[in-house]
Protein backbone atom coordinates (compact mmCIF):
# COMPACT_ATOMS: atom_id res chain seq x y z
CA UNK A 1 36.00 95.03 -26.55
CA UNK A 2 32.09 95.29 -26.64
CA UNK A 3 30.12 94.25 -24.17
CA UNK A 4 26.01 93.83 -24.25
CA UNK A 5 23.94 92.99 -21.30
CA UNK A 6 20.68 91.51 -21.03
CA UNK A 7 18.96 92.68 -17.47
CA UNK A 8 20.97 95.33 -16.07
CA UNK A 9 19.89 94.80 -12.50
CA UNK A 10 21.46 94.60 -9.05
CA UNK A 11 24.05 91.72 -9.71
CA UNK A 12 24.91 92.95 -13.40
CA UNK A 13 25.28 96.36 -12.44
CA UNK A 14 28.36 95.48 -10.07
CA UNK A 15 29.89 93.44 -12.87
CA UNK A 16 29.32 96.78 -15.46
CA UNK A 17 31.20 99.02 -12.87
CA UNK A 18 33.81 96.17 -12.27
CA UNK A 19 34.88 95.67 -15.94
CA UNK A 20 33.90 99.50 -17.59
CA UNK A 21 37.39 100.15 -18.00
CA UNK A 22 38.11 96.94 -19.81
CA UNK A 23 35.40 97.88 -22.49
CA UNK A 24 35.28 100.43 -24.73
CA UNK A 25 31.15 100.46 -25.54
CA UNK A 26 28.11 98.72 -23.19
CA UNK A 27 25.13 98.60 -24.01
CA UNK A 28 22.33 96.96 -21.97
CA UNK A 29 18.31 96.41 -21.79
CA UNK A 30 15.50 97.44 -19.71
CA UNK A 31 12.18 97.51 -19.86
CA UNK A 32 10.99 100.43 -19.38
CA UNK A 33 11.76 103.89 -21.23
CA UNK A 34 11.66 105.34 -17.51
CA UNK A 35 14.94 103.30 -16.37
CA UNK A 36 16.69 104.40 -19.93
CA UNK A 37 18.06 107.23 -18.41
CA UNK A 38 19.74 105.44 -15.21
CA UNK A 39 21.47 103.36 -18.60
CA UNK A 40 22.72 106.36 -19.46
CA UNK A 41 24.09 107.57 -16.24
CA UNK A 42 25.95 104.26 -15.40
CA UNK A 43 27.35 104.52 -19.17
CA UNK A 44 25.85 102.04 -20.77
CA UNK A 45 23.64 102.71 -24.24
CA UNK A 46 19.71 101.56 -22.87
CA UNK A 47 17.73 99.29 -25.50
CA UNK A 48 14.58 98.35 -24.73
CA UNK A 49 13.23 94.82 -24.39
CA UNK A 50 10.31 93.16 -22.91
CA UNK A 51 11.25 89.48 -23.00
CA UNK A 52 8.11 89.37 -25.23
CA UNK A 53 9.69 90.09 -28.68
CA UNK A 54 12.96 91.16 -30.37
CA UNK A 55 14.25 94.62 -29.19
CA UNK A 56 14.83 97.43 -31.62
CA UNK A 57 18.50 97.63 -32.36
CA UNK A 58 19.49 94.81 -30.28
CA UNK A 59 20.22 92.60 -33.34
CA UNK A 60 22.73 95.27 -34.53
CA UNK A 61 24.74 95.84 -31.20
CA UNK A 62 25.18 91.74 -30.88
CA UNK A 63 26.59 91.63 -33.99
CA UNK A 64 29.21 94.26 -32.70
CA UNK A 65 29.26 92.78 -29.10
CA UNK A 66 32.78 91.02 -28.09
CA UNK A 67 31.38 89.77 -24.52
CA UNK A 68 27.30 88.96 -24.05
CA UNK A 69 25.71 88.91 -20.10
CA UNK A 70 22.34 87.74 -19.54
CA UNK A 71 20.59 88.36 -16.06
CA UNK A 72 17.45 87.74 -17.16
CA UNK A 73 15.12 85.09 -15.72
CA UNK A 74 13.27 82.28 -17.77
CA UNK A 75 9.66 81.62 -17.84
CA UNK A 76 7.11 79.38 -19.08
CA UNK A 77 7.78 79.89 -22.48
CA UNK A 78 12.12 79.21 -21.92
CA UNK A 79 14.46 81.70 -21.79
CA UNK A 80 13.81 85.17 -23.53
CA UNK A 81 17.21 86.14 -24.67
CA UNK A 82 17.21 82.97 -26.38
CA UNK A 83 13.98 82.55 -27.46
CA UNK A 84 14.47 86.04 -29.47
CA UNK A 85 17.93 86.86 -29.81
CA UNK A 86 19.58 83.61 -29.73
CA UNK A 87 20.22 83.40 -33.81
CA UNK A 88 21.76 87.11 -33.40
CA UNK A 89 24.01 86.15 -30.58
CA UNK A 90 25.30 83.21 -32.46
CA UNK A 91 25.73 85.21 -35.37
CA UNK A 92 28.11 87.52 -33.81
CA UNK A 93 30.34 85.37 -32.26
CA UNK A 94 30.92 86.76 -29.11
CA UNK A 95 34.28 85.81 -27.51
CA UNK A 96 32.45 85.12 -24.39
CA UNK A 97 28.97 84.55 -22.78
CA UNK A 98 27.69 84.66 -19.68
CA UNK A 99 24.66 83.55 -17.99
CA UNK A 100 23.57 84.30 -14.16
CA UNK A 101 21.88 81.55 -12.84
CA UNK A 102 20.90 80.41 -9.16
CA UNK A 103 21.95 77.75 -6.40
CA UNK A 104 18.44 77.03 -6.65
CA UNK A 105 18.22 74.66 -9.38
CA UNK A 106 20.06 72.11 -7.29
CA UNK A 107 16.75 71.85 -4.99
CA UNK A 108 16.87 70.13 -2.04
CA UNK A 109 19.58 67.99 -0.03
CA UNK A 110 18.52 68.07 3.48
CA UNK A 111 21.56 70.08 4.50
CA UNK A 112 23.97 68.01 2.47
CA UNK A 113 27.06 69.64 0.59
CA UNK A 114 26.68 70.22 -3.22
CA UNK A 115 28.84 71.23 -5.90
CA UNK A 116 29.01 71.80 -9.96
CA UNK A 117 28.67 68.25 -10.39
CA UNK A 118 25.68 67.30 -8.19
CA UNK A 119 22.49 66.33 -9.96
CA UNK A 120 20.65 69.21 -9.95
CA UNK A 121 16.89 68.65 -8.64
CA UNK A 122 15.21 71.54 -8.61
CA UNK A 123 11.93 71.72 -6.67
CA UNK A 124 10.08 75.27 -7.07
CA UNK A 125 8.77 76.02 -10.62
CA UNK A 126 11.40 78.86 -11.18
CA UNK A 127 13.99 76.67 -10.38
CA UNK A 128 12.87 73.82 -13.00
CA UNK A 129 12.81 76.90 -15.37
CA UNK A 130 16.48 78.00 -14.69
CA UNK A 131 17.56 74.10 -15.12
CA UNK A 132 15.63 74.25 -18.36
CA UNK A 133 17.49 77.56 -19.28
CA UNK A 134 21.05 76.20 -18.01
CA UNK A 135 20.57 73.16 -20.49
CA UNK A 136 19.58 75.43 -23.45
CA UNK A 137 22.56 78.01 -23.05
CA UNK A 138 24.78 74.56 -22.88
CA UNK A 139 23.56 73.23 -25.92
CA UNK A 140 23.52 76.61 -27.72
CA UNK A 141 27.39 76.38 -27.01
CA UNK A 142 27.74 73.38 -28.15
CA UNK A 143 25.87 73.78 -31.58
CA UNK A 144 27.70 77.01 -32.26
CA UNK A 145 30.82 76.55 -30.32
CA UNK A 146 30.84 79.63 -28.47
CA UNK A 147 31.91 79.49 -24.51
CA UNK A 148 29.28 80.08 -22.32
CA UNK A 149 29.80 80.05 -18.31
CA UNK A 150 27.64 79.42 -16.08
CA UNK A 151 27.02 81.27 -12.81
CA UNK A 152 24.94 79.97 -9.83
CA UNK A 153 24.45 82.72 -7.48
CA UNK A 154 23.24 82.12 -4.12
CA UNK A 155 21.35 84.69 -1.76
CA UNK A 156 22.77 87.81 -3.17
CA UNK A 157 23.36 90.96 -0.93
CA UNK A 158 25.72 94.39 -0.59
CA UNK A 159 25.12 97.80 -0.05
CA UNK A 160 21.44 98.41 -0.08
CA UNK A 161 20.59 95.60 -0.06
CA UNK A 162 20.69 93.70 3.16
CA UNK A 163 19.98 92.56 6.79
CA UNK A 164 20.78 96.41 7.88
CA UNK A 165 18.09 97.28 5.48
CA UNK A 166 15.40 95.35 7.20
CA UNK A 167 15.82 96.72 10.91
CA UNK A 168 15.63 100.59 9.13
CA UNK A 169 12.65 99.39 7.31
CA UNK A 170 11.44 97.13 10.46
CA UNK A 171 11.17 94.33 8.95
CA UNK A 172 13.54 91.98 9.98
CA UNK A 173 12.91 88.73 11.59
CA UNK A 174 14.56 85.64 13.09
CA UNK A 175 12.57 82.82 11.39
CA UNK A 176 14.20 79.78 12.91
CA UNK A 177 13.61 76.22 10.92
CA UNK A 178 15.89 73.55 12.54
CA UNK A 179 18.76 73.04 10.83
CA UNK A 180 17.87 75.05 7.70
CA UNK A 181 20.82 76.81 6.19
CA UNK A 182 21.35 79.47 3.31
CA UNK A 183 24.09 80.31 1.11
CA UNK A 184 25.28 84.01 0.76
CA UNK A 185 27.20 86.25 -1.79
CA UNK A 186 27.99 89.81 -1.26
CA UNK A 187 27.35 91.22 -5.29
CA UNK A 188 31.39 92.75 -5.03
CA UNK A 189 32.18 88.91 -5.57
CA UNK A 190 30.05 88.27 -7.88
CA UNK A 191 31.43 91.06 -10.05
CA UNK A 192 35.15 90.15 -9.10
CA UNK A 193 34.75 86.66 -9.68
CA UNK A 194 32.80 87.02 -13.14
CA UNK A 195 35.54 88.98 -14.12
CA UNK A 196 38.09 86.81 -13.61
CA UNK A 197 35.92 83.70 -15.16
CA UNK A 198 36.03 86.22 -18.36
CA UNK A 199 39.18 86.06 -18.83
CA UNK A 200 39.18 82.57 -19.78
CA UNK A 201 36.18 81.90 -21.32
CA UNK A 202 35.84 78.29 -21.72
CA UNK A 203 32.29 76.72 -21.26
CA UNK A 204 31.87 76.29 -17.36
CA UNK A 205 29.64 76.09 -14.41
CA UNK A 206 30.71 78.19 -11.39
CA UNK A 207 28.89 78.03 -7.95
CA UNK A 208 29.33 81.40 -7.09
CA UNK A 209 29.03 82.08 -3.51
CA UNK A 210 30.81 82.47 0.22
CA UNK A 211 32.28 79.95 2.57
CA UNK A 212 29.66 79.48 5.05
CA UNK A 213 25.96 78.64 4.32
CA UNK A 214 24.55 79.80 7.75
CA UNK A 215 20.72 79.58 9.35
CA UNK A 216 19.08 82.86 8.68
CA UNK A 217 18.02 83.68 12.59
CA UNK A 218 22.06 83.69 13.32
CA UNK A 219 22.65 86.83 10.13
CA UNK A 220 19.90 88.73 12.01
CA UNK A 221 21.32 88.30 15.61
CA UNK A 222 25.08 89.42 14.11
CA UNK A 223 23.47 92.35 12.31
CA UNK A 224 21.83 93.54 15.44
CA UNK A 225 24.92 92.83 17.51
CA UNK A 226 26.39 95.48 15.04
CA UNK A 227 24.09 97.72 15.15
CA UNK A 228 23.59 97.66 19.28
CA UNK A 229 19.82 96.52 19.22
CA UNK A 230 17.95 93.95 21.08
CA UNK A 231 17.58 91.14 17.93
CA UNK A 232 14.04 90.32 16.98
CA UNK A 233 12.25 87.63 18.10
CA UNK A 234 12.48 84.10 17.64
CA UNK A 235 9.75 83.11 15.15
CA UNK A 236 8.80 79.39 14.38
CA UNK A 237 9.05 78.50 10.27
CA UNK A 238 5.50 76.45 11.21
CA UNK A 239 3.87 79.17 12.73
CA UNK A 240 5.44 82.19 10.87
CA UNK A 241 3.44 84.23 8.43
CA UNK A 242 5.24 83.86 4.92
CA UNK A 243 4.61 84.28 1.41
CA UNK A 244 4.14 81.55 -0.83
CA UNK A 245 7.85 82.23 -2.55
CA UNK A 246 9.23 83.01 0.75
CA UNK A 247 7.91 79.70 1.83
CA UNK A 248 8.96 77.77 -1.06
CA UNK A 249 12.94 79.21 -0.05
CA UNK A 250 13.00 77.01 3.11
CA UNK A 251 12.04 73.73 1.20
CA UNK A 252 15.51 73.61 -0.08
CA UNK A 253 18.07 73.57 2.52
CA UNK A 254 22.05 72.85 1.13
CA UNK A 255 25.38 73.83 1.41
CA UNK A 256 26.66 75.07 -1.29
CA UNK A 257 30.67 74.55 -2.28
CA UNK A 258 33.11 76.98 -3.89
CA UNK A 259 35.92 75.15 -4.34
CA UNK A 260 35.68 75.20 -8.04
CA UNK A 261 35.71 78.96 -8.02
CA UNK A 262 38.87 78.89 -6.16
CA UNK A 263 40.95 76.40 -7.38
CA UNK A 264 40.51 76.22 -11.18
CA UNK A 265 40.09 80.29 -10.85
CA UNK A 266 42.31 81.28 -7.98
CA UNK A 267 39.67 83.44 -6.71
CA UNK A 268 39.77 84.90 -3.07
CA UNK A 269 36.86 85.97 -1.85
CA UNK A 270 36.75 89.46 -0.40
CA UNK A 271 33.63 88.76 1.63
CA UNK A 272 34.01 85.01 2.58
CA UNK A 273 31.30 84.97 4.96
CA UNK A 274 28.18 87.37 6.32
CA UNK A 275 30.12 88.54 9.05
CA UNK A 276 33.48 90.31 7.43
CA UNK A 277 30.58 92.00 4.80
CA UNK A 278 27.94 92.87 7.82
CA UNK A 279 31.04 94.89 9.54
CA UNK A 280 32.26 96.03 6.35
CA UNK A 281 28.90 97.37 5.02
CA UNK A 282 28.48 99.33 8.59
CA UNK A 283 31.58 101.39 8.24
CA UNK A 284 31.17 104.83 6.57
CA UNK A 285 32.72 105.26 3.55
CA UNK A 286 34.59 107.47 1.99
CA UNK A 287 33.12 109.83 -0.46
């Protein structure tokens, strides 16, 4: 088996060093010629592409490529991979695809809970652009009858990446927005459970992400339980200075469901809420 990724970031990454043994070639893009050689390190063959036009070589490799993962975002213009590649994926066939989306392209539900087959209304631009994407990767399986699955990711953490993070870097704060809630996903489950989703790849969406959507302020208080500190102060959303995106965050409160994930996959989360990962990602490891 093959596999080609478009984006290797944060989330794909994890799924790269989850599945490596199951593949006997990856190759995935960046964008710059600088970032090539961390490609190389993790094992995977770098191409280069900008979103902007086709990538040299990438034509050839998806004609080779078994399994296809794009983690790239969409923008104005629709979704790069298959604005400029989509003909070449098609072409090859790929036995699977797989496209990482977000929990934010169901918008807002005033706390309500949500699933695969809620309505999706999304409210910030990016999110009407990952709805747009979503329906395009659906119909493209459809036209070509290729499996495509679906991933909605909610607030993604692990190791460096987290609320631990914040205190080293000072920066974490306990916004507090009454009865605002977020969903979480450590990236080990995102890896595990796209793996498992591979193996039967039949056209799906999959909410991927833990069992309890919590308010923000209570993540920070646990982390500096953990970590022995006094917790930051309680900040009001009204009052607290935010950036437009980071605004735009708290307009869509929801709780997000699973269930799919576990029943029709028999998934079991190893991190099934923030505070089994907080007191996992504290412990030392062993090198």
């Amino acid at each position: 088996m093959r596999l080609f990724v478009f984006g290797v970031g944060y989330s794909s990454t994890a799924f790269v060093e989850e599945v490596r043994d199951q593949f006997e070639w990856i190759g995935g893009t960046t964008r710059s010629t600088e970032k090539a050689d961390a490609l190389r390190k993790l094992g995977v063959e770098p191409f280069l592409f900008n979103g902007e036009a086709k990538g040299d070589g990438i034509a050839g490799a998806l004609q080779r490529a078994t399994h296809v993962l794009i983690s790239i975002a969409p923008n104005e213009t629709g979704d790069p991979v298959l604005n400029h590649h989509g003909e070449d994926i098609a072409s090859g066939k790929p036995d699977w695809t797989g496209y990482l989306s977000t929990v934010g392209v169901y918008g807002n539900h005033d706390g309500a809970w949500v699933d695969e087959t809620t309505v999706c209304k999304p409210v910030s631009r990016r999110s009407v652009q990952r709805v747009a994407a979503e329906e395009a990767w659906l119909k493209f399986a459809a036209e070509h009858d290729l499996p495509v699955q679906i991933f909605r990711l909610s607030g993604i953490y692990g190791p460096g990446r987290n609320t631990f993070e914040n205190f080293k870097k000072g920066k974490a704060r306990r916004l507090v927005k009454p009865g605002q809630v977020f969903n979480r996903i450590h990236v080990a489950d995102i890896a595990s459970a796209m793996s498992l989703a591979m193996k039967r790849p039949v056209t799906r969406v999959f909410n991927i992400t833990d069992d309890e959507p919590a308010p923000p302020q209570d993540v920070v208080a646990f982390a500096a339980e953990l970590l022995g500190v006094e917790p930051p102060p309680e900040i009001p959303f009204e009052t607290a200075d935010l950036t437009p995106m980071a605004r735009s965050f708290y307009g869509e409160n929801k709780r997000v469901s699973n269930k799919r994930v576990k029943e029709e996959l028999g998934y079991s989360f190893k991190y099934p809420n923030y505070r089994v990962a907080l007191e996992d990602l504290l412990q030392p490891k062993q090198v």
